[in-house]
Protein backbone atom coordinates (compact mmCIF):
# COMPACT_ATOMS: atom_id res chain seq x y z
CA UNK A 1 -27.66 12.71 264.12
CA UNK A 2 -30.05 13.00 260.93
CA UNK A 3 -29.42 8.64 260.83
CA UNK A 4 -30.24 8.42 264.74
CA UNK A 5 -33.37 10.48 264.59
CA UNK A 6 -34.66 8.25 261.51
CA UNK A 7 -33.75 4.81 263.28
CA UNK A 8 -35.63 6.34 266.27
CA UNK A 9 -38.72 6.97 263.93
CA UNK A 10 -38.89 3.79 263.04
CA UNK A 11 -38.48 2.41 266.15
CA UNK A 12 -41.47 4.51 267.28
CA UNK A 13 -43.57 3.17 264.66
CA UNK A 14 -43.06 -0.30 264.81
CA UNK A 15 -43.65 -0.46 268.76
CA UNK A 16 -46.74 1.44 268.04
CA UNK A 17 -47.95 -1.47 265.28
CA UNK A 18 -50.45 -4.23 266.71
CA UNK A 19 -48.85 -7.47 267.70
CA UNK A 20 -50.06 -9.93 264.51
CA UNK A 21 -52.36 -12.60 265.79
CA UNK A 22 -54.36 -12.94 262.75
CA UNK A 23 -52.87 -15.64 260.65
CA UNK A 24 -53.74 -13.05 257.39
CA UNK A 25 -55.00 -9.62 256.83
CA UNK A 26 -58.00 -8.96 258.13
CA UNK A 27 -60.96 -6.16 256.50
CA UNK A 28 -59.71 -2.25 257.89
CA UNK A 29 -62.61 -1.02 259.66
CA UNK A 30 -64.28 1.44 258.45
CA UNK A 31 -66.57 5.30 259.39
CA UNK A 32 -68.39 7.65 257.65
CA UNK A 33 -66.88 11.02 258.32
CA UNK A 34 -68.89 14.00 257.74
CA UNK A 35 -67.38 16.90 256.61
CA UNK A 36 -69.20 20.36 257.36
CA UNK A 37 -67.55 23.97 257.50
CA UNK A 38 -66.51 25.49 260.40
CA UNK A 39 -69.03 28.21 261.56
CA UNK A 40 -67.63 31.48 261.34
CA UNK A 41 -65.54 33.16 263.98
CA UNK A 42 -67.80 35.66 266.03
CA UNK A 43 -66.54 38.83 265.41
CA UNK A 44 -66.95 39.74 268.94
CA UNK A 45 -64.49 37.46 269.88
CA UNK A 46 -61.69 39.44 268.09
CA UNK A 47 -60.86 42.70 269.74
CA UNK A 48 -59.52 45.79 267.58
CA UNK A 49 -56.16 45.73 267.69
CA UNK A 50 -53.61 47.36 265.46
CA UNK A 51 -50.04 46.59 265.81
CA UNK A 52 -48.52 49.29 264.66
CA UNK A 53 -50.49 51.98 266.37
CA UNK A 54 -49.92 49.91 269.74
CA UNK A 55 -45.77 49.89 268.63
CA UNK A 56 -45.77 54.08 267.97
CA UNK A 57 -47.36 54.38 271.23
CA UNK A 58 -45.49 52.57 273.41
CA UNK A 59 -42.23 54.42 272.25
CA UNK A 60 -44.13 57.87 272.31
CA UNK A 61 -43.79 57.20 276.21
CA UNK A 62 -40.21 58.06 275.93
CA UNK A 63 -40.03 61.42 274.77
CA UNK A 64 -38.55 64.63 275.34
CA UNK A 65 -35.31 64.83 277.45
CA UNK A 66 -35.15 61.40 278.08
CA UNK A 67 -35.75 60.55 274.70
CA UNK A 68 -32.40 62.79 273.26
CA UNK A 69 -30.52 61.84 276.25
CA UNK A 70 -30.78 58.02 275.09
CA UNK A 71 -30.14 58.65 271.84
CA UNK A 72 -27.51 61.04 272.91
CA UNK A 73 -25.65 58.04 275.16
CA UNK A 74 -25.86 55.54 272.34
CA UNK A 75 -24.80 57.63 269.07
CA UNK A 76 -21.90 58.51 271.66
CA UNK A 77 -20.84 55.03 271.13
CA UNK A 78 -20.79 55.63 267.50
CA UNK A 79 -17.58 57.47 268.00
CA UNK A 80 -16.09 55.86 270.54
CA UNK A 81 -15.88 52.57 268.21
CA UNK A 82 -13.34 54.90 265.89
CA UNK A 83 -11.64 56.70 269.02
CA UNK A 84 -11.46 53.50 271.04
CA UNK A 85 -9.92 51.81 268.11
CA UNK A 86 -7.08 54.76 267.02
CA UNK A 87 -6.15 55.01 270.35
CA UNK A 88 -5.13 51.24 270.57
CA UNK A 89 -3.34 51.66 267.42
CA UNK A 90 -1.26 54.84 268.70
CA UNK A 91 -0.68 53.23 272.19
CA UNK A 92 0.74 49.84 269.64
CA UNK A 93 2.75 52.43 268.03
CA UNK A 94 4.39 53.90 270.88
CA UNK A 95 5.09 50.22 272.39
CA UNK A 96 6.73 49.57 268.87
CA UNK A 97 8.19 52.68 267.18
CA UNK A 98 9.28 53.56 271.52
CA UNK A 99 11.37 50.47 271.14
CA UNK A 100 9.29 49.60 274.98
CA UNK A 101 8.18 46.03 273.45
CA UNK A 102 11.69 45.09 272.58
CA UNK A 103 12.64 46.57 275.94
CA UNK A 104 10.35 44.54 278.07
CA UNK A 105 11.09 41.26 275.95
CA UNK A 106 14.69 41.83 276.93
CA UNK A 107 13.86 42.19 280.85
CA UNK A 108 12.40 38.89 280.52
CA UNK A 109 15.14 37.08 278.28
CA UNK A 110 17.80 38.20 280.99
CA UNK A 111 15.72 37.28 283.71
CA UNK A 112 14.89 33.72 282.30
CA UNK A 113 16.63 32.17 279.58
CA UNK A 114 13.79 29.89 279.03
CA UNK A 115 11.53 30.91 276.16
CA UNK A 116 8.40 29.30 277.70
CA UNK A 117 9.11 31.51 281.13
CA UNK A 118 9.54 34.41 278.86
CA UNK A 119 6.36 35.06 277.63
CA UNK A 120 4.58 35.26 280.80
CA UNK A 121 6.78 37.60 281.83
CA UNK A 122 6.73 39.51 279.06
CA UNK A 123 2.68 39.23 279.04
CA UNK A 124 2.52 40.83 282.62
CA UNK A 125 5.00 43.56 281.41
CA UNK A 126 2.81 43.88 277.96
CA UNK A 127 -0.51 44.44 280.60
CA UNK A 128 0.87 47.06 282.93
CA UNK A 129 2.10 49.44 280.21
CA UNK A 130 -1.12 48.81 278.23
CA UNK A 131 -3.24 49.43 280.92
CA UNK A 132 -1.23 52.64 281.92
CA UNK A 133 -1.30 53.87 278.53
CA UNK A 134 -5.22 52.89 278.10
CA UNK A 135 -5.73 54.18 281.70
CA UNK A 136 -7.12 58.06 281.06
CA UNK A 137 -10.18 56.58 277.65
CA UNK A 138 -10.90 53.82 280.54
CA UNK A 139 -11.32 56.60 283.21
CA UNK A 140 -13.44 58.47 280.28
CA UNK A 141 -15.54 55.87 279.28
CA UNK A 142 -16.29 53.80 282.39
CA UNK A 143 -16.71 56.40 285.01
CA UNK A 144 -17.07 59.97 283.57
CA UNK A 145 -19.64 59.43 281.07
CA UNK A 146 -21.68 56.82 283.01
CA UNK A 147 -21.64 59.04 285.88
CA UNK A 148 -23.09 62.37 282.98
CA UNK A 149 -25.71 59.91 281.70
CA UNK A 150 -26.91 59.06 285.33
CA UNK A 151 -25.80 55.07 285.12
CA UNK A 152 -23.40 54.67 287.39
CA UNK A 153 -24.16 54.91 291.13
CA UNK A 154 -20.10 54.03 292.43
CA UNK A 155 -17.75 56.97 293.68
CA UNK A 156 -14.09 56.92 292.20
CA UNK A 157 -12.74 55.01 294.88
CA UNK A 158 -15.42 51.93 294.50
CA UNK A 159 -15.07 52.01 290.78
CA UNK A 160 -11.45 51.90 291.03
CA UNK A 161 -11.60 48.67 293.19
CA UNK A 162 -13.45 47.25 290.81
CA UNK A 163 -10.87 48.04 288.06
CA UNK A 164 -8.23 46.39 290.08
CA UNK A 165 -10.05 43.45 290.44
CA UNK A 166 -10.76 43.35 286.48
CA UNK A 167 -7.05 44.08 286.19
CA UNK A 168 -5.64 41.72 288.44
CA UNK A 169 -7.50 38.86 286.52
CA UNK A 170 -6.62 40.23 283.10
CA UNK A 171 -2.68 39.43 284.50
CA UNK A 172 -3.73 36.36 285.21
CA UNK A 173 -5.48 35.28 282.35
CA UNK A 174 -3.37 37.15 279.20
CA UNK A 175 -0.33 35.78 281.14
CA UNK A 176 -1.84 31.72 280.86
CA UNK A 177 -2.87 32.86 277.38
CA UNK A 178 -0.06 34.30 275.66
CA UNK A 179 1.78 31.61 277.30
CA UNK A 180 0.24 28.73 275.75
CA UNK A 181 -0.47 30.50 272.41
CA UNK A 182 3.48 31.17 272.01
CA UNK A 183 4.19 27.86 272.78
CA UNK A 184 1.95 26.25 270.03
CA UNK A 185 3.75 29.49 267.73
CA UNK A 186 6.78 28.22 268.69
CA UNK A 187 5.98 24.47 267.93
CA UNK A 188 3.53 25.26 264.72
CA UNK A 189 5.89 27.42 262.37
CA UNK A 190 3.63 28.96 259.51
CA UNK A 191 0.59 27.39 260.29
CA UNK A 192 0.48 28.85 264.25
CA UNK A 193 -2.19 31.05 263.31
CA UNK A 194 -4.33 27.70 263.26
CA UNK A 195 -3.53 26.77 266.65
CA UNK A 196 -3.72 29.83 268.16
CA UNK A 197 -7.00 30.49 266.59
CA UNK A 198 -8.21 26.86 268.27
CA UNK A 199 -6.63 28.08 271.97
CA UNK A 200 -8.27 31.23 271.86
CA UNK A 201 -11.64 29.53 271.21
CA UNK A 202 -10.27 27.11 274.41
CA UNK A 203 -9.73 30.09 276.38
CA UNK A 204 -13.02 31.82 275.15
CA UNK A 205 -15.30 28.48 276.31
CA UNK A 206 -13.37 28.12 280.02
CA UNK A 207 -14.37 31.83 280.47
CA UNK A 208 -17.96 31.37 279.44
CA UNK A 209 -18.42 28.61 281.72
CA UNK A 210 -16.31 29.52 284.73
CA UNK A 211 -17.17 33.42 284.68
CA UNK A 212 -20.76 33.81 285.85
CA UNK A 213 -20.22 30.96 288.61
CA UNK A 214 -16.56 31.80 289.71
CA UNK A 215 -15.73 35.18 288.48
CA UNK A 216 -18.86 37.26 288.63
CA UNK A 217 -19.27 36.80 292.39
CA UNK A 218 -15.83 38.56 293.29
CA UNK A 219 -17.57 41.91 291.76
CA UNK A 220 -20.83 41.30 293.42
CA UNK A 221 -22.87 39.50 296.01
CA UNK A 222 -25.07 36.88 295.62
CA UNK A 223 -27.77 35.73 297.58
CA UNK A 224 -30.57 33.44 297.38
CA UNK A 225 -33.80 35.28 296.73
CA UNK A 226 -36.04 35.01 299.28
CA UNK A 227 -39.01 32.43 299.53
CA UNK A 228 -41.37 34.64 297.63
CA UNK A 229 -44.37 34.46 294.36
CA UNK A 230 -41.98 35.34 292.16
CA UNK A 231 -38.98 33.15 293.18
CA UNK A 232 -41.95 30.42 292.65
CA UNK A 233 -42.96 32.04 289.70
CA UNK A 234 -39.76 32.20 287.81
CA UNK A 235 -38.60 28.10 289.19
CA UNK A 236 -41.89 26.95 287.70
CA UNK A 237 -40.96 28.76 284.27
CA UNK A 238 -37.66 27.09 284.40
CA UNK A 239 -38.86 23.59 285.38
CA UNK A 240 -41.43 24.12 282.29
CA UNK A 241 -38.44 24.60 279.71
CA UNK A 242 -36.44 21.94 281.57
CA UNK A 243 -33.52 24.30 283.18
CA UNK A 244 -31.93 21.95 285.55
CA UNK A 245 -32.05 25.20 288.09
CA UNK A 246 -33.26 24.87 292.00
CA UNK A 247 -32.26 28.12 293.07
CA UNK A 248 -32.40 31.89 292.18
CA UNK A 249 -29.91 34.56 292.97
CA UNK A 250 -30.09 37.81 293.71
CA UNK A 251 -27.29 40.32 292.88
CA UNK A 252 -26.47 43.82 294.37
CA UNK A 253 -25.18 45.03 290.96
CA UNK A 254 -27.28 48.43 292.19
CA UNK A 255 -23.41 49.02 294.09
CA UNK A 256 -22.07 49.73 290.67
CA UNK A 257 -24.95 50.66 287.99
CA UNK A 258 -28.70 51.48 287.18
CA UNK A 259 -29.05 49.01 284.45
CA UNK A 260 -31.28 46.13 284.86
CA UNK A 261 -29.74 42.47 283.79
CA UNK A 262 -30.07 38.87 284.49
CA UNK A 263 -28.63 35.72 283.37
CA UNK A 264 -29.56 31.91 283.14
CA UNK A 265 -26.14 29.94 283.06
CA UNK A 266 -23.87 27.44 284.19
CA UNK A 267 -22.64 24.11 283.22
CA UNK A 268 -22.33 20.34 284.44
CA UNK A 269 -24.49 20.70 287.42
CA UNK A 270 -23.57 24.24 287.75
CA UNK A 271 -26.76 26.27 286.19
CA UNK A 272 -28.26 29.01 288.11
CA UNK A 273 -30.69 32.03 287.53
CA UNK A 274 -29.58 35.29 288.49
CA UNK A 275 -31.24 38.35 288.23
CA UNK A 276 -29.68 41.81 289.55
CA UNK A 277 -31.72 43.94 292.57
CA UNK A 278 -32.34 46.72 289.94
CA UNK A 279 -34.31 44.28 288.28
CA UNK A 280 -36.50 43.18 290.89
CA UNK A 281 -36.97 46.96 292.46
CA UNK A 282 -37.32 48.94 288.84
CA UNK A 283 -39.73 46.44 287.20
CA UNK A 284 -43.10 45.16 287.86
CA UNK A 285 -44.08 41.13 288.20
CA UNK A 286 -44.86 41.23 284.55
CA UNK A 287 -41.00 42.79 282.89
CA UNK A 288 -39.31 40.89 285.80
CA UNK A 289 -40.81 37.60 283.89
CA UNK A 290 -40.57 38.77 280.55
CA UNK A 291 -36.66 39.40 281.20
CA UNK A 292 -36.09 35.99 282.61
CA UNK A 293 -38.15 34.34 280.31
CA UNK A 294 -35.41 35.74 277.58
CA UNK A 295 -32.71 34.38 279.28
CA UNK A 296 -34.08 31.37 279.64
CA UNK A 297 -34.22 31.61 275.74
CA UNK A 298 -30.44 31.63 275.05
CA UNK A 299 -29.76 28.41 277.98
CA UNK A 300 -32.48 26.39 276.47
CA UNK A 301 -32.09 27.58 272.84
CA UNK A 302 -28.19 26.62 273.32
CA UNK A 303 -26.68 29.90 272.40
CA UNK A 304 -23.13 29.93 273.89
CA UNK A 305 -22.29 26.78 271.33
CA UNK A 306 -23.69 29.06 268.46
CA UNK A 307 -21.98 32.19 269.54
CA UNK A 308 -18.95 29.73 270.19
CA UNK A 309 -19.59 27.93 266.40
CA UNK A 310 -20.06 31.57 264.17
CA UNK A 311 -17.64 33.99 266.43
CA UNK A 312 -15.12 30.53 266.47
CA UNK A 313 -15.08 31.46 262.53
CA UNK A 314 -14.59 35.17 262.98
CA UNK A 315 -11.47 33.87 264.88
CA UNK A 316 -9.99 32.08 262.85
CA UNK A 317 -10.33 34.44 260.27
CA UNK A 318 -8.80 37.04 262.21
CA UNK A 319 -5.98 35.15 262.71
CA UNK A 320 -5.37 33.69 259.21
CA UNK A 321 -5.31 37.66 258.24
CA UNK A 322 -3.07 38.38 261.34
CA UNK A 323 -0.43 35.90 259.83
CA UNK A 324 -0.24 37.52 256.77
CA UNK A 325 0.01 41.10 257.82
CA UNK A 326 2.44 40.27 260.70
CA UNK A 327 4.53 39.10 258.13
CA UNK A 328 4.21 42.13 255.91
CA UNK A 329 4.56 44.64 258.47
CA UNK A 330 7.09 43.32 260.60
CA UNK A 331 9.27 42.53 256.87
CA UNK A 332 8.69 46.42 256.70
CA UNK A 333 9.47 47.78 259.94
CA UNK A 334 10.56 45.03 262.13
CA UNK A 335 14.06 46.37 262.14
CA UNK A 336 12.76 49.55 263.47
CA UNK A 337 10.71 47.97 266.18
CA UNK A 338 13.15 45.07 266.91
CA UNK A 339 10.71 42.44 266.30
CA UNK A 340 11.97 39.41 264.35
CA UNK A 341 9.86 36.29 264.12
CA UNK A 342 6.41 35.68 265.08
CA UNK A 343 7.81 34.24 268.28
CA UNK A 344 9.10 36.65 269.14
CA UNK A 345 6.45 38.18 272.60
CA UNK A 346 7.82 42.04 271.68
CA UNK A 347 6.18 41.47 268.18
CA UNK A 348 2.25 41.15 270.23
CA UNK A 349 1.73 45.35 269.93
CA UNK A 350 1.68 44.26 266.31
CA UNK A 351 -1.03 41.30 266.82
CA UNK A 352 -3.02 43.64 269.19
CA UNK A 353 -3.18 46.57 266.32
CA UNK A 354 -4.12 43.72 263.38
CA UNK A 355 -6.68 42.36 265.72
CA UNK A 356 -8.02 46.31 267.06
CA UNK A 357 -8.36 46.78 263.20
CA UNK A 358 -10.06 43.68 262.33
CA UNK A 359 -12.20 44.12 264.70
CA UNK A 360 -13.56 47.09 263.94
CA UNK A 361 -13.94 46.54 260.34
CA UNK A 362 -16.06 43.25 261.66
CA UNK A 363 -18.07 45.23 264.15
CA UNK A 364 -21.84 44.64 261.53
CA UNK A 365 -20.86 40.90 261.27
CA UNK A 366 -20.17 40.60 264.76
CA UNK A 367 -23.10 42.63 265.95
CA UNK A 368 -25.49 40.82 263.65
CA UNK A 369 -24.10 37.14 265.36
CA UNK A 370 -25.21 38.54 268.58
CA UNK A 371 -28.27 40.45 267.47
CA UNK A 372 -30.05 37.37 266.00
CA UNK A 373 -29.33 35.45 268.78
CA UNK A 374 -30.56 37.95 271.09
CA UNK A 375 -33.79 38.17 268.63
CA UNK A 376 -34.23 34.31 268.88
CA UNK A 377 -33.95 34.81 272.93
CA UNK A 378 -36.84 37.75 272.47
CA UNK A 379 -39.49 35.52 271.04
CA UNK A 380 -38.72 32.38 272.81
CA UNK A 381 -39.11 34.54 275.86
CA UNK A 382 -42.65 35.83 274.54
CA UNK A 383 -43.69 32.08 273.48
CA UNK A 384 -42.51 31.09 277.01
CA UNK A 385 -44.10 33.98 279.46
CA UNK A 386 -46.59 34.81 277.73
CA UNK A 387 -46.03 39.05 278.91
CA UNK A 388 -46.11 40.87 275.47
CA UNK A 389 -46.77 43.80 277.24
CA UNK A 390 -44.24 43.52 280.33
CA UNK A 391 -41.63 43.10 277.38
CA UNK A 392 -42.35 46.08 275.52
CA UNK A 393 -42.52 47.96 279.00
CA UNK A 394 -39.51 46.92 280.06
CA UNK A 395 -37.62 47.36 276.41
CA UNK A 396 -38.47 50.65 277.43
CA UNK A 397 -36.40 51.06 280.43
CA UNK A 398 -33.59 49.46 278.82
CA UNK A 399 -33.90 52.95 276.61
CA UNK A 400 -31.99 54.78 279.26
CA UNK A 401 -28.53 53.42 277.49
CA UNK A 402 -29.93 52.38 273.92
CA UNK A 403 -31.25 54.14 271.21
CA UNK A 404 -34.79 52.96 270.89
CA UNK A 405 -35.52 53.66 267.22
CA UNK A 406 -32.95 53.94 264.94
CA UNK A 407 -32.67 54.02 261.05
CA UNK A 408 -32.26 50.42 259.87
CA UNK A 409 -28.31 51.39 258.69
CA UNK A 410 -27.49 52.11 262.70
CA UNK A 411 -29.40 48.79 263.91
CA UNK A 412 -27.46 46.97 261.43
CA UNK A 413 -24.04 47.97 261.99
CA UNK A 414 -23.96 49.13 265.73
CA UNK A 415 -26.69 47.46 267.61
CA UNK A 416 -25.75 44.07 269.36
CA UNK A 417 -29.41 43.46 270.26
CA UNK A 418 -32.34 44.15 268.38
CA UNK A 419 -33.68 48.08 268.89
CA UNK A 420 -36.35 49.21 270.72
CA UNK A 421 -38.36 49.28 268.07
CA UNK A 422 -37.91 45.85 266.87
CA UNK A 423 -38.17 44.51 269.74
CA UNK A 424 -41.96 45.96 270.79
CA UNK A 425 -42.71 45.44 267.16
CA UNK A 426 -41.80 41.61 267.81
CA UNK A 427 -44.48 42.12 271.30
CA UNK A 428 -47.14 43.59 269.56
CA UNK A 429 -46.92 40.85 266.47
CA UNK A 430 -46.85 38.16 268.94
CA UNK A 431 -49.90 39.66 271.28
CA UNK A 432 -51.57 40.59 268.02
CA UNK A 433 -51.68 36.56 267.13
CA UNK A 434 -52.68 35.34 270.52
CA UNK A 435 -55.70 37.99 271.48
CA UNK A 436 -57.90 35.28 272.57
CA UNK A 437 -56.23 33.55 274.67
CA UNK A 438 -57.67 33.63 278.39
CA UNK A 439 -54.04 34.75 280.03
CA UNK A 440 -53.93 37.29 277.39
CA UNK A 441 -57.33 38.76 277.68
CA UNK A 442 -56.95 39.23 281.35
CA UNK A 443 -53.82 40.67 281.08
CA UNK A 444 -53.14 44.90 280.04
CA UNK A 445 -54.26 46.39 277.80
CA UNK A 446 -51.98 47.72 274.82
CA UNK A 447 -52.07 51.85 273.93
CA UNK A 448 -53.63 52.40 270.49
């Protein structure tokens, strides 16, 4: 790439050189320039402004009950990172020490004696008691507690369709999965861990490009929205940053929650903006753009080939250490469980725990991936609609299920996007830097 961009350099300097008619050089020509200071900037042009003051405001708005009942939802998820992982590792253990993995492994050898049919059964098998076991911290998490923090707007029965759906797919997809990851296992000896590391990061980019267009719409509606400013609004931002986009959709995601969301995605002809209906009835003109205009950050700024690229290497990673403990553990116990070689499907309760494990312990690298990127989104969004203070009054709303300011320990380790905090900080900065321009003037005023 580096070599292409130079030969195109030079190509763009020699088509820009005179053709040579002269038979010799001929005398430059040649200027007096005057050089005199600039006169100095009239202080009326600047208005007072102070950052910080405008920051500490802004998140003095949320206060009170709302204020602990945000922090209360997010520090929540503090502890459900430990319970969530334990309680995989004690459902693995029951699949493993219950002697149900080697069970459901034998179902499948005596209904197939094909190893490659095997595994799919024994995937679907593997999924149903999983899910059973998993069934009451699913209930918990997803419906309960959204429903005590005020987020969820579905009755059991609608969220429970919804969970069938999500489960019906997941038997679908860990079944193709498993099934092509034990057959490179089965072909790759030692090294497997390599090419099951490289089909997982297959399986990872089919679902990034097929789920908005072909999976989200079997949870929710989509429609075009309606000939409007804003539908103009929001195709002239994405013609301006070159978004190959001619429509925008409009989600009822308001059937399941009260969070606010929208996406730019899609590939190979594919790309559409979406934005959900709690978006366009809970914000103003101003947020609506300052939301899309961060989304439009992460398609133009190419950020599902770098999450791809630096989670691809916590992947591999993972698996590299998943070889070497399978081994371990299953030379310690695998009598006990009736696991014997990595090929062996009843031996996945094993992979599952390693990778439950691993996963937690790589919860600050993996949040910090996704943070940064959703950082670089933030000010590309700023730089690209201009709505410093839409963004800050939107970060705001987005309080309702995160922790606007925490201590710099909690942003590092549990927050996936930049805090509240951060994020206005990043407005104010940015607003601070562009006072006088004429969009800017006209627009709000800041609290100070």
């Amino acid at each position: 790439m580096k070599r292409l961009l130079a030969l195109m350099a030079l190509l763009t300097v020699f088509a820009a050189m005179p053709a040579m008619a002269q038979s010799g050089p001929s005398r430059a020509p040649t200027t007096n320039v005057e050089v005199r200071n600039l006169p100095p900037l009239d202080a009326g042009m600047v208005r007072a402004f102070d950052t910080e003051k405008a920051v500490n405001a802004y998140l003095a708005t949320v206060h009170g009950e709302a204020r602990a009942k945000s922090d209360a939802y997010f520090e929540g998820g503090y502890v459900l990172l430990v319970v969530d992982t334990l309680y995989i590792l004690v459902v693995c253990a029951i699949l493993l020490w219950g002697r149900v993995s080697s069970a459901m492994r034998n179902m499948a050898a005596r209904a197939t004696r094909s190893k490659f049919w095997q595994v799919p059964i024994y995937a679907i098998l593997f999924v149903i008691a999983f899910t059973v076991l998993t069934f009451p911290l699913t209930l918990y998490e997803s419906f309960f507690r959204e429903h005590a923090y005020g987020l969820s707007n579905q009755n059991f029965l609608q969220w429970f369709g919804d969970f069938g759906k999500g489960f019906a797919l997941q038997l679908l997809f860990v079944a193709l999965g498993l099934t092509a990851i034990y057959a490179a296992i089965r072909r790759a000896g030692r090294s497997w861990w390599v090419w099951g590391a490289a089909l997982t990061m297959v399986f990872m980019t089919i679902g990034l490009v097929i789920a908005p267009v072909f999976i989200a719409p079997l949870f929710n509606t989509y429609k075009s929205l309606p000939e409007s400013p804003l539908r103009e609004q929001v195709l002239s931002l994405a013609r301006a940053n070159e978004i190959p986009a001619h429509d925008v959709y409009l989600f009822d995601a308001s059937r399941q929650t009260k969070r606010v969301s929208a996406n730019v995605s899609g590939f190979l002809g594919t790309t559409r903006i979406s934005l959900n209906d709690n978006l366009l009835n809970r914000t103003n003109p101003r947020e609506t753009e300052a939301v899309l205009g961060h989304e439009m950050g992460h398609y133009v700024l190419d950020h599902a080939t770098r999450l791809l690229v630096l989670e691809g290497l916590v992947v591999f990673l993972g698996f590299a250490i998943a070889s070497w403990l399978f081994r371990l553990l299953t030379g310690l116990f695998g009598g006990n469980w009736g696991v014997r070689e990595i090929e062996d499907p009843a031996g996945l309760p094993v992979l599952v725990a390693i990778g439950a494990l691993y996963l937690f312990l790589m919860t600050p690298v993996l949040n910090t991936i996704s943070r940064t990127t959703e950082a670089q989104a933030d000010i590309f969004g700023l730089n690209a609609a201009r709505q410093p203070d839409g963004f800050a009054t939107v970060t705001l709303k987005l309080s309702e299920y995160r922790k606007l300011d925490p201590t710099p320990f909690e942003e590092f380790v549990f927050y996936d996007h930049p805090s509240g905090r951060s994020r206005i900080t990043m407005a104010m900065t940015w607003k601070a830097e562009h006072l006088n321009d004429p969009d800017i003037k006209a627009g709000p005023a800041s609290p100070q």
